[in-house]
C-alpha atoms as a PDB file:
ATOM      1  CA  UNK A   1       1.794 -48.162  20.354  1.00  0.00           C
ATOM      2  CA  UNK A   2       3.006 -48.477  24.016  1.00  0.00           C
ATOM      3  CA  UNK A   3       3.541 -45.521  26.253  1.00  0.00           C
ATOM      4  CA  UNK A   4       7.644 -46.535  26.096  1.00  0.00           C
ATOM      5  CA  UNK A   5       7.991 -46.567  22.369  1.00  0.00           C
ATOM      6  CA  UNK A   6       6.203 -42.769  22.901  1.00  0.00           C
ATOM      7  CA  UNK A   7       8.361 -41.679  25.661  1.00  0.00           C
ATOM      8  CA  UNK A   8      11.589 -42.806  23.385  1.00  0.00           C
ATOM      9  CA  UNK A   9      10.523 -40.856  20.423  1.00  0.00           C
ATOM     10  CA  UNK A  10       9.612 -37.912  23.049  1.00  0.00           C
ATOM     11  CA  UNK A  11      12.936 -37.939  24.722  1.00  0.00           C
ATOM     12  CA  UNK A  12      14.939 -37.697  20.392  1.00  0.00           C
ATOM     13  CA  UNK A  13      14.760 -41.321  19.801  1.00  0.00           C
ATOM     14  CA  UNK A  14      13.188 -40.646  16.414  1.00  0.00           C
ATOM     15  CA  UNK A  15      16.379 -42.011  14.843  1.00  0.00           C
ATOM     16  CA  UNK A  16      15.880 -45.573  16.248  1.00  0.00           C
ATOM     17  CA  UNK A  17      12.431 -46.134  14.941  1.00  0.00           C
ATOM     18  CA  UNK A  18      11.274 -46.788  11.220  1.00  0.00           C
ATOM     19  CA  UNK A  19       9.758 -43.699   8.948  1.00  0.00           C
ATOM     20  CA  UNK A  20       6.558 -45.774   9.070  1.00  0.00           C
ATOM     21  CA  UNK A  21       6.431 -45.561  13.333  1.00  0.00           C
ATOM     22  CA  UNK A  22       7.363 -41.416  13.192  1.00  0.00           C
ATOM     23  CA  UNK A  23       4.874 -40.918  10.168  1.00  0.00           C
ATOM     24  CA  UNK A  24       1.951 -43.004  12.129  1.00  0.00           C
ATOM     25  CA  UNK A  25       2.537 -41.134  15.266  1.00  0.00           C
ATOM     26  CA  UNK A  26       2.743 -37.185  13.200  1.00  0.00           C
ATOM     27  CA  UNK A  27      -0.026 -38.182  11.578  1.00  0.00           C
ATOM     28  CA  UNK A  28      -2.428 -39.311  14.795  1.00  0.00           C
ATOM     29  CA  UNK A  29      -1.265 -35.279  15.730  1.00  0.00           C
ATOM     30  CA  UNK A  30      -3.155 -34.081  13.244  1.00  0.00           C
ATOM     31  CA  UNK A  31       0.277 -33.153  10.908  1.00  0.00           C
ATOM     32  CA  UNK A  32       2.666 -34.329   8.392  1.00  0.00           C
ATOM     33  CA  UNK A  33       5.962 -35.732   8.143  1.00  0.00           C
ATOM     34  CA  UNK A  34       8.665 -34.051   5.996  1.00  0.00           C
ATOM     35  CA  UNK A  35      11.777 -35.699   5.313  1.00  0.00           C
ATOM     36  CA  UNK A  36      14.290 -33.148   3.479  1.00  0.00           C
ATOM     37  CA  UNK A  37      17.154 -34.204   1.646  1.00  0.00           C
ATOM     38  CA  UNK A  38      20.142 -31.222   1.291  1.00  0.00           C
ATOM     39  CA  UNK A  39      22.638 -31.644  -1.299  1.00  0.00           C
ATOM     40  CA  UNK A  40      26.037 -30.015  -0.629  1.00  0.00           C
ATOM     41  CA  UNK A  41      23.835 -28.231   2.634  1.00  0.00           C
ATOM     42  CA  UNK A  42      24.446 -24.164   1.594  1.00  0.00           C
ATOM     43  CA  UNK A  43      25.420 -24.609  -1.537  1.00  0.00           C
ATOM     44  CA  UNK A  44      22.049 -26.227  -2.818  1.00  0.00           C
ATOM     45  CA  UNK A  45      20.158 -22.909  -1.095  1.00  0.00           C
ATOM     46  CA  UNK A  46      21.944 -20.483  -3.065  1.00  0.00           C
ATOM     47  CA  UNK A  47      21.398 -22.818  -6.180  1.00  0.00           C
ATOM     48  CA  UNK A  48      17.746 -22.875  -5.450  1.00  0.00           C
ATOM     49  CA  UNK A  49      17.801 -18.989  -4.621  1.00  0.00           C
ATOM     50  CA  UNK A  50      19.615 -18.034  -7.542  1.00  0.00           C
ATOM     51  CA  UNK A  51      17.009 -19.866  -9.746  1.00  0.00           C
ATOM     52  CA  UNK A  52      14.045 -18.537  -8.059  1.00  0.00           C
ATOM     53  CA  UNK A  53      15.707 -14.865  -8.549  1.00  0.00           C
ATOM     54  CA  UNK A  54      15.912 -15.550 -11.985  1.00  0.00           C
ATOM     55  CA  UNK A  55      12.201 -16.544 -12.557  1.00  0.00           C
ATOM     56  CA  UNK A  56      11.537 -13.649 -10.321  1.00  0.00           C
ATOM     57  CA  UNK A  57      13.801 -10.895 -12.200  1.00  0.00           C
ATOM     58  CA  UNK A  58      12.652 -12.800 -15.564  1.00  0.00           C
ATOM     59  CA  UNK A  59       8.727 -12.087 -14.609  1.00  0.00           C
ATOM     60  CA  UNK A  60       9.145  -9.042 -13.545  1.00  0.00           C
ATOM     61  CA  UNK A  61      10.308  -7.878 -17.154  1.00  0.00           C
ATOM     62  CA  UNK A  62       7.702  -9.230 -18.848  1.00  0.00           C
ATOM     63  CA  UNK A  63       5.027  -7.813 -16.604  1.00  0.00           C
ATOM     64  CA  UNK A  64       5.994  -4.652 -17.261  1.00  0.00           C
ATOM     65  CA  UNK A  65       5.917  -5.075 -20.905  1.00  0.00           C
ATOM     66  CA  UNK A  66       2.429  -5.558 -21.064  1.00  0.00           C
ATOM     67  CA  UNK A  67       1.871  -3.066 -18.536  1.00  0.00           C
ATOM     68  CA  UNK A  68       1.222  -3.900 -15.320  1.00  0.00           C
ATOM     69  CA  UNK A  69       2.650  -2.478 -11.755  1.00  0.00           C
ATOM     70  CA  UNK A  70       4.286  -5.196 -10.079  1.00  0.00           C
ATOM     71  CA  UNK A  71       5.554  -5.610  -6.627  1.00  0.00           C
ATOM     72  CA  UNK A  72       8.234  -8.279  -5.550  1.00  0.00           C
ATOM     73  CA  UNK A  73       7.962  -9.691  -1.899  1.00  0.00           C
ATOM     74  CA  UNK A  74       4.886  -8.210  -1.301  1.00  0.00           C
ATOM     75  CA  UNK A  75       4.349  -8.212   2.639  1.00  0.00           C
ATOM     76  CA  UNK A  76       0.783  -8.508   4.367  1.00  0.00           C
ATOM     77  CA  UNK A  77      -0.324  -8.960   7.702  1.00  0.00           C
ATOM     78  CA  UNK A  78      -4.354  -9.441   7.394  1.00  0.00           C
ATOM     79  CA  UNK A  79      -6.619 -10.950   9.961  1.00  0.00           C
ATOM     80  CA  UNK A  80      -3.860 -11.603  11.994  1.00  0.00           C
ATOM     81  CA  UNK A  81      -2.397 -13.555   8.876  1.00  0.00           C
ATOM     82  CA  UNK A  82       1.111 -12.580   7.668  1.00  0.00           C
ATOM     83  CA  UNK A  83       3.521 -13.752   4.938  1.00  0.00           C
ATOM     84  CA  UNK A  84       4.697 -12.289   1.544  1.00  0.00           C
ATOM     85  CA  UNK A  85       3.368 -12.680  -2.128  1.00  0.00           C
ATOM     86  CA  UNK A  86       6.387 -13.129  -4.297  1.00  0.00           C
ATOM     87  CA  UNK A  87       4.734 -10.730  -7.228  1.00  0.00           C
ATOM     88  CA  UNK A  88       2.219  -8.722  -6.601  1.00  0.00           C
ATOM     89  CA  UNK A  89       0.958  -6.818  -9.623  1.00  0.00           C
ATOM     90  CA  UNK A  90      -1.810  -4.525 -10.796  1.00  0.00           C
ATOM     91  CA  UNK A  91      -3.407  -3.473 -14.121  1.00  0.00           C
ATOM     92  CA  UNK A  92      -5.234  -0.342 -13.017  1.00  0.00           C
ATOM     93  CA  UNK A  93      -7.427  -0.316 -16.381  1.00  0.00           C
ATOM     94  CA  UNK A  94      -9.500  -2.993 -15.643  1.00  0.00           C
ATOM     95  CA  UNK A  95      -8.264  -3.141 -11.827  1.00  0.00           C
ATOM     96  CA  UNK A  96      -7.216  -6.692 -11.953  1.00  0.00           C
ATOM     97  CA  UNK A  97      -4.520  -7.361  -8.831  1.00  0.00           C
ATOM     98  CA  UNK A  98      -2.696 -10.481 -10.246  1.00  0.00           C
ATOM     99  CA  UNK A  99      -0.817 -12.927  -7.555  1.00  0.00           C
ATOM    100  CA  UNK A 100       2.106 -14.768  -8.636  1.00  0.00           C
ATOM    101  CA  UNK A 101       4.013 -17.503  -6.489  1.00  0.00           C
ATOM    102  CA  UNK A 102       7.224 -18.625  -8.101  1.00  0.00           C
ATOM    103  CA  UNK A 103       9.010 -21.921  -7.389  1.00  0.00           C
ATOM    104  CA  UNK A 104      12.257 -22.991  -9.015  1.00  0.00           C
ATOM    105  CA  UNK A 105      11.029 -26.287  -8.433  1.00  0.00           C
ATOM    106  CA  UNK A 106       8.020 -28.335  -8.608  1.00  0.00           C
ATOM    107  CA  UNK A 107       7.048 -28.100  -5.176  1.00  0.00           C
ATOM    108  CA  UNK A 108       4.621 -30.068  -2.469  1.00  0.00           C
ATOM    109  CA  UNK A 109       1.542 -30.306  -4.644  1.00  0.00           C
ATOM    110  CA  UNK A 110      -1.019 -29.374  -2.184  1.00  0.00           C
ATOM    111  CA  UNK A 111       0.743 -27.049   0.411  1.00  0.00           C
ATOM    112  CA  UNK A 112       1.383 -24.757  -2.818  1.00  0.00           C
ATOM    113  CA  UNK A 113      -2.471 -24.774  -4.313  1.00  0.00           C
ATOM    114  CA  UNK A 114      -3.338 -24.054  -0.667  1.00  0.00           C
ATOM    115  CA  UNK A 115      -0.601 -21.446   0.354  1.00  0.00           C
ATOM    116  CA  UNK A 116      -1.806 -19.748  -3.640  1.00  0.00           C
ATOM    117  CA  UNK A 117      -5.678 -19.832  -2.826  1.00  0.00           C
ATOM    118  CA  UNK A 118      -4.500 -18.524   0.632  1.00  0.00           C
ATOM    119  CA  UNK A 119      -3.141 -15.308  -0.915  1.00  0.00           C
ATOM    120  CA  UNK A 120      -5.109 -15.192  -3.402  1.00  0.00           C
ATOM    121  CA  UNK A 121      -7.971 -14.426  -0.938  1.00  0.00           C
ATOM    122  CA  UNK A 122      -6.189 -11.852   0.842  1.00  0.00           C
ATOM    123  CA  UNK A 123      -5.092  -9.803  -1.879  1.00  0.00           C
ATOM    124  CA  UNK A 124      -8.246  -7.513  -2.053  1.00  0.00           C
ATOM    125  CA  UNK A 125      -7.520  -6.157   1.240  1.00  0.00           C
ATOM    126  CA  UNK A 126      -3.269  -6.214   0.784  1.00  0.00           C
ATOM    127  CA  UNK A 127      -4.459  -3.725  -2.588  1.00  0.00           C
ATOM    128  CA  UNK A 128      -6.507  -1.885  -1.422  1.00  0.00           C
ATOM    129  CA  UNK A 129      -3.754  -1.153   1.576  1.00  0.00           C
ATOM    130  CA  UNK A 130      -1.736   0.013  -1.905  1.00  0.00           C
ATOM    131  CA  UNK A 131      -4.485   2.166  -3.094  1.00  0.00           C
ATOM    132  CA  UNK A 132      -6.097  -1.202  -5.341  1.00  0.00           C
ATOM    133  CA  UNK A 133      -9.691  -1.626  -5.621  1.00  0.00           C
ATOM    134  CA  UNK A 134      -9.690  -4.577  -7.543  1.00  0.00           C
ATOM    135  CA  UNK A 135     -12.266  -5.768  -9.547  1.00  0.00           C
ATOM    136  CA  UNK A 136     -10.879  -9.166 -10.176  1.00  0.00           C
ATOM    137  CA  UNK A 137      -7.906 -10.837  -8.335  1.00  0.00           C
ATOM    138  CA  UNK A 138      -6.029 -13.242 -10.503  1.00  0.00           C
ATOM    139  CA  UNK A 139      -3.597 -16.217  -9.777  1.00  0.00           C
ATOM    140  CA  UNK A 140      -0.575 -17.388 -11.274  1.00  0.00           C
ATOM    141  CA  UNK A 141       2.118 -20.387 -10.689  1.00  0.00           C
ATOM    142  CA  UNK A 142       5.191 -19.337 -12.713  1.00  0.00           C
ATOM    143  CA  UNK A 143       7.863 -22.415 -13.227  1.00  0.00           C
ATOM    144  CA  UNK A 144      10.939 -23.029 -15.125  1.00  0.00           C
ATOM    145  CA  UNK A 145       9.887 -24.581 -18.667  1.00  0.00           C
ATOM    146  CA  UNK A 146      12.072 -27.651 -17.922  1.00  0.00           C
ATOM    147  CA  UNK A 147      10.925 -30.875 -18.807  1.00  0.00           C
ATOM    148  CA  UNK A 148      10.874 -31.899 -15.309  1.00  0.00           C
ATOM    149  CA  UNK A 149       8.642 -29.198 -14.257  1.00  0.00           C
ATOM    150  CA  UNK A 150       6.619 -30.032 -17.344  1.00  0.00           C
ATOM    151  CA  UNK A 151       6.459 -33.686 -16.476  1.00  0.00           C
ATOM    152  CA  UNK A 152       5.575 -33.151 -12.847  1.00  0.00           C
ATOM    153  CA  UNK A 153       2.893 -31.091 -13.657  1.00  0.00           C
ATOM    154  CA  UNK A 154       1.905 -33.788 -16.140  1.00  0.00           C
ATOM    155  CA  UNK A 155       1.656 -36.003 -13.372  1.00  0.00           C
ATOM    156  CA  UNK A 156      -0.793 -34.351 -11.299  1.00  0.00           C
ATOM    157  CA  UNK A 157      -2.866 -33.230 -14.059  1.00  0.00           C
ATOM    158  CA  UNK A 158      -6.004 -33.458 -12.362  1.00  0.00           C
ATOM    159  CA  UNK A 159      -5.268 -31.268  -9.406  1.00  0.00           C
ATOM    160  CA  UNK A 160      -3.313 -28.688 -11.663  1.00  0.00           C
ATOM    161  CA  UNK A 161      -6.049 -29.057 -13.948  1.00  0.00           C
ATOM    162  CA  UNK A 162      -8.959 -28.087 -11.477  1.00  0.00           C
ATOM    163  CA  UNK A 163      -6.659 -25.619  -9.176  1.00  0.00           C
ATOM    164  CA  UNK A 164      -4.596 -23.867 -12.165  1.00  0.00           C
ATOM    165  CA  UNK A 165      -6.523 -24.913 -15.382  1.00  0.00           C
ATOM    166  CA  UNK A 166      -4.557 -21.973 -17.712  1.00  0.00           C
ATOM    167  CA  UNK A 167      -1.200 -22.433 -19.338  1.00  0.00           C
ATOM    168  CA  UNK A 168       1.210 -20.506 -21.062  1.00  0.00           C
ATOM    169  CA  UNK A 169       0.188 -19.385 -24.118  1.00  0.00           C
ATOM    170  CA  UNK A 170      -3.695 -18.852 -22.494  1.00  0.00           C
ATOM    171  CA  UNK A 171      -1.461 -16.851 -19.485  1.00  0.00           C
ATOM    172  CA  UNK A 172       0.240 -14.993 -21.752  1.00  0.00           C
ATOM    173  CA  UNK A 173      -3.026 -13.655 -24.237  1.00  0.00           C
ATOM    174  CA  UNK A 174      -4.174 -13.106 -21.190  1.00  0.00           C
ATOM    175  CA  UNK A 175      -1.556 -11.060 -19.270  1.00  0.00           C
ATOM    176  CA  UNK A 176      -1.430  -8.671 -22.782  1.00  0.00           C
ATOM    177  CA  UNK A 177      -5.085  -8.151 -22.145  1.00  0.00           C
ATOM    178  CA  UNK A 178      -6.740  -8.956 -18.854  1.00  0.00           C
ATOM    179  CA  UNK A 179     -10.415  -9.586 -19.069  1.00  0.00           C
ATOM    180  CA  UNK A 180     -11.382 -11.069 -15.880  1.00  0.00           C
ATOM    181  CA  UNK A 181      -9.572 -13.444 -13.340  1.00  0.00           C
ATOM    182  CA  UNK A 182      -7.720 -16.288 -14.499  1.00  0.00           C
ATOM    183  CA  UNK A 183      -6.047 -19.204 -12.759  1.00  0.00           C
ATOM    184  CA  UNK A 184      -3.150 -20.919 -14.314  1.00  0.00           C
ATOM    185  CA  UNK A 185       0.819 -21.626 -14.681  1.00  0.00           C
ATOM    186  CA  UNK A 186       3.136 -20.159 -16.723  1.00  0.00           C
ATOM    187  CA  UNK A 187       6.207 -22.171 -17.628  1.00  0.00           C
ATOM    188  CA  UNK A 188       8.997 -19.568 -18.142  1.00  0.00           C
ATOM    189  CA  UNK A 189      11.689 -20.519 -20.634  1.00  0.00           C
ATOM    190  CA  UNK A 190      14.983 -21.917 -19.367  1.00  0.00           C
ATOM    191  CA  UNK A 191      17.011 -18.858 -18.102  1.00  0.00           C
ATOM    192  CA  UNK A 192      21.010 -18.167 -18.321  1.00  0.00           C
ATOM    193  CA  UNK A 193      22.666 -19.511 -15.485  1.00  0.00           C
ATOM    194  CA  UNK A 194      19.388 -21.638 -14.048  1.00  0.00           C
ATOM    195  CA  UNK A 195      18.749 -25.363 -13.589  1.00  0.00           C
ATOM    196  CA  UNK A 196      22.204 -26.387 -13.144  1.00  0.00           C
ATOM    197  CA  UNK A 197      22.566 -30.212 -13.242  1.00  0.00           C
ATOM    198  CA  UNK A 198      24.676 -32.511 -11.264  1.00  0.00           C
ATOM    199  CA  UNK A 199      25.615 -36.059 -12.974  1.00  0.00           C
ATOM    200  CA  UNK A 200      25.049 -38.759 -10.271  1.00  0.00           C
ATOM    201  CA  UNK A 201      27.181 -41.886 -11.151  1.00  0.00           C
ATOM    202  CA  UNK A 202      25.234 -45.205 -10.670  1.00  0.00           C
END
């Protein structure tokens, strides 16, 4: 690529050039390319918010049924490392600290096995900053049990498969009775007032 074409995308010319030149140039940077596409702008956030409340509020429950402390929006700043867990819980009998990302949506494949194995290793030190000496740190995906989320999954069964090899009814015997660390997802059932649709005319 010549020095001009680099200078035009430098100076906001991005919208003149092809996906392909942008994507070549992000990637020789060492980073990716992420094209978003926002339906009705706002009103597709609080769509997507309201959902992932719901899985949230809907988890939540059911952890505590089975007995475990849980934690929404955990914070941590470790190693100079910050962010938030969306569900941090612990089962103080056999001191298992269990970390749960929720997405309303299927999302980027690899940025969410990472960003999970990311937290996943921090959560000895965010519990015992609680009081937690775990034993065994768990992790959990929790989705909506849409087909779509189903079929997504389905299609990266290999990566799911090694990352998150558990599923639902394994998660749930499991989350009754915790006997070591497990890795898996848990498709939630459709909730009240989730997964709205929008017909798209041809």
């Amino acid at each position: 690529m010549s020095s001009s074409e680099i200078s035009r995308l430098e100076r906001g010319g991005a919208r003149t050039r092809s996906l392909a030149f942008t994507e070549r140039v992000v990637e020789a940077l060492g980073a990716r390319l992420l094209v978003r596409v926002l339906w009705q702008g706002e009103e597709l956030d609080r769509l997507l918010d309201r959902d992932h409340a719901s899985l949230v509020d809907a988890m939540l429950r059911e952890l505590q049924a089975y007995g475990w402390v849980a934690i929404p929006e955990a914070t941590f700043q470790v190693y100079g490392e910050r962010g938030s867990i969306d569900i941090l819980a612990w089962h103080a009998a056999t001191r298992t600290l269990l970390v749960i990302e929720i997405k309303s949506v299927v999302p980027d494949i690899q940025a969410t096995v990472a960003g999970l194995d990311r937290k996943a290793r921090l959560a000895p030190r965010v519990g015992e900053d609680r009081g937690w000496q775990a034993t065994h740190v768990a992790r959990l995906l929790v989705l909506p049990g849409d087909r779509t989320s189903r079929r997504r999954v389905a299609a990266f069964a290999a990566t799911f498969d090694r990352a998150l090899p558990a599923r639902t009814t394994a998660v749930k015997r499991w989350l009754r009775a915790p006997s070591g660390a497990i890795a898996g997802i848990l498709f939630l059932p459709n909730l009240p007032g989730t997964q709205s649709s929008q017909r798209v005319r041809r």
